[in-house]
Protein backbone atom coordinates (compact mmCIF):
# COMPACT_ATOMS: atom_id res chain seq x y z
CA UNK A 1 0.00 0.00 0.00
CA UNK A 2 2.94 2.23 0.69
CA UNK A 3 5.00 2.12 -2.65
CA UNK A 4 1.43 2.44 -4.34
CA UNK A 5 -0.04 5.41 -2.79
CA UNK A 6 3.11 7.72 -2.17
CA UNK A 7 5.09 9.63 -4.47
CA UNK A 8 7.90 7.93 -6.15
CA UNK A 9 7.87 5.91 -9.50
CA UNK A 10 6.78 2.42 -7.81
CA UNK A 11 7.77 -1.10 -8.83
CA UNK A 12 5.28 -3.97 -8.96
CA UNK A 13 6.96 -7.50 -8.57
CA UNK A 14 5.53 -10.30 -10.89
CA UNK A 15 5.15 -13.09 -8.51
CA UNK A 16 3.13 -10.44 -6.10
CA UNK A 17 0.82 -9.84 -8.77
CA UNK A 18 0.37 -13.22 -10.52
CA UNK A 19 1.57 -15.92 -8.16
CA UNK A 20 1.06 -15.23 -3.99
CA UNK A 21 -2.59 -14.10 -4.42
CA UNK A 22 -2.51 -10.38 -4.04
CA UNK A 23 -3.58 -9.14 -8.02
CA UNK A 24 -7.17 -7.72 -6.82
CA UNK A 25 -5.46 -5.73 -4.10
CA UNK A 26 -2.88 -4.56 -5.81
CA UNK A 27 -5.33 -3.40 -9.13
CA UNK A 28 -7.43 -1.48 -6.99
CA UNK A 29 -4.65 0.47 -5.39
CA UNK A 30 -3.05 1.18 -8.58
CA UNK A 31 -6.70 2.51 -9.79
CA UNK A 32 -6.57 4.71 -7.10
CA UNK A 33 -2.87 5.91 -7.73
CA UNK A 34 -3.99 6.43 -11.23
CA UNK A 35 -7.31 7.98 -10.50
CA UNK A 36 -6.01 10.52 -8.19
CA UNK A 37 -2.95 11.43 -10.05
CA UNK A 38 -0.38 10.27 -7.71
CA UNK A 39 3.46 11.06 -9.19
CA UNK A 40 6.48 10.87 -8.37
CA UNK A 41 6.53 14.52 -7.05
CA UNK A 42 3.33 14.35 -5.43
CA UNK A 43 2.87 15.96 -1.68
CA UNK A 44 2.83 14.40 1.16
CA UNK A 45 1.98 15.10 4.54
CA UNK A 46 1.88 13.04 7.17
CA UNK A 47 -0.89 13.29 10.10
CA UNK A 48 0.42 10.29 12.14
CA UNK A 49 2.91 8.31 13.40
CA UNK A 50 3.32 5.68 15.94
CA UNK A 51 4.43 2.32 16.88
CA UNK A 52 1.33 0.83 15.15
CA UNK A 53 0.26 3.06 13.22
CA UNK A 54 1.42 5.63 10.23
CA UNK A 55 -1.26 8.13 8.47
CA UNK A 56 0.09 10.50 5.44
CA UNK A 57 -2.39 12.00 3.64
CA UNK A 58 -1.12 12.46 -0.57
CA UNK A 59 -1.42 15.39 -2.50
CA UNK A 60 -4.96 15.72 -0.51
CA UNK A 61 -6.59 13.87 -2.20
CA UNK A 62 -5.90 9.99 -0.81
CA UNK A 63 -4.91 9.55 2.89
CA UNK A 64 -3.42 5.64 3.47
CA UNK A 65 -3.02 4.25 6.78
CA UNK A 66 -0.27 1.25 7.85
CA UNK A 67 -0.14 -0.54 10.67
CA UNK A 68 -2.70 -2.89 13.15
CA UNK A 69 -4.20 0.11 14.81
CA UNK A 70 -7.94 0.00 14.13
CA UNK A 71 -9.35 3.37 16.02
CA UNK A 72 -7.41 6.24 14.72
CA UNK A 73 -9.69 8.61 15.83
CA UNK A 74 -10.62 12.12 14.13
CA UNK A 75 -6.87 11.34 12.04
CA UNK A 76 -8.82 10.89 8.48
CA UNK A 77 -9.90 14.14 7.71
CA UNK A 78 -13.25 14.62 6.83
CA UNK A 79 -14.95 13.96 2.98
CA UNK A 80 -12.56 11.10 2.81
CA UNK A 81 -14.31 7.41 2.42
CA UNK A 82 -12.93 4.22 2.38
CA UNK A 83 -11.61 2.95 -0.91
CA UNK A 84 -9.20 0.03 -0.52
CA UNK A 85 -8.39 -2.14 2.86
CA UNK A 86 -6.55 -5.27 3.66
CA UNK A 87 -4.44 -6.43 6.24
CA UNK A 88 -2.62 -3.71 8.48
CA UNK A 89 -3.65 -1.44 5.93
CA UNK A 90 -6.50 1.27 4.49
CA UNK A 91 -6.93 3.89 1.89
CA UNK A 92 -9.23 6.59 1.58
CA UNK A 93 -9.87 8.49 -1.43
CA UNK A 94 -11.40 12.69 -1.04
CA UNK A 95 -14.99 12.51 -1.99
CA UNK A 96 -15.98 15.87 -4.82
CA UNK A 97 -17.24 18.84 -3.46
CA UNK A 98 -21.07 18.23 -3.76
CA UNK A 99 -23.02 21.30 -6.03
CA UNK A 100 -22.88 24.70 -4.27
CA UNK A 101 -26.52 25.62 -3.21
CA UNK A 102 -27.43 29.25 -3.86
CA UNK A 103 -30.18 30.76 -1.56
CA UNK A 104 -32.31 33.37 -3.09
């Protein structure tokens, strides 16, 4: 989840992908990498870190937590939602602004 969602040019073994099961998880995190325009240069800022637990939130638009911690609290800002999870890890993706309501 790491190499996938931060900025750098990442590398994607073969035997990951095709042979020790992980293909679906790996596909939807590079959809999101792709989808959200995550580059090598992309920002990156990160809201937590601890012994079990390490939030950065990229180019804010995707926020990806590692680690077993479950309960991280008010750490994922808020219009984020769930996109990807699997063991000791989660991504969320920034929802789009919803239409601006005009009051007359």
């Amino acid at each position: 989840a790491y190499i996938l969602t931060h900025s750098g040019i990442p590398c994607i073994f073969y035997d990951h992908f095709f042979n020790l099961g992980f293909k679906d998880e790996i596909a939807a995190l590079v959809a999101i990498r792709k989808r959200n325009g995550i580059t090598a240069t992309s920002a990156l800022k990160i809201l937590m870190h601890d012994g079990d637990a390490y939030v950065a939130e990229i180019d804010s638009k995707v926020v990806v937590k590692i680690g077993s911690r479950y309960e991280l609290g008010a750490v994922i800002p808020a219009r984020f939602v769930t996109s990807a999870n699997g063991k000791d890890y989660a991504v969320w993706e920034k929802i789009a602004a919803g239409p601006t309501l005009q009051r007359s």
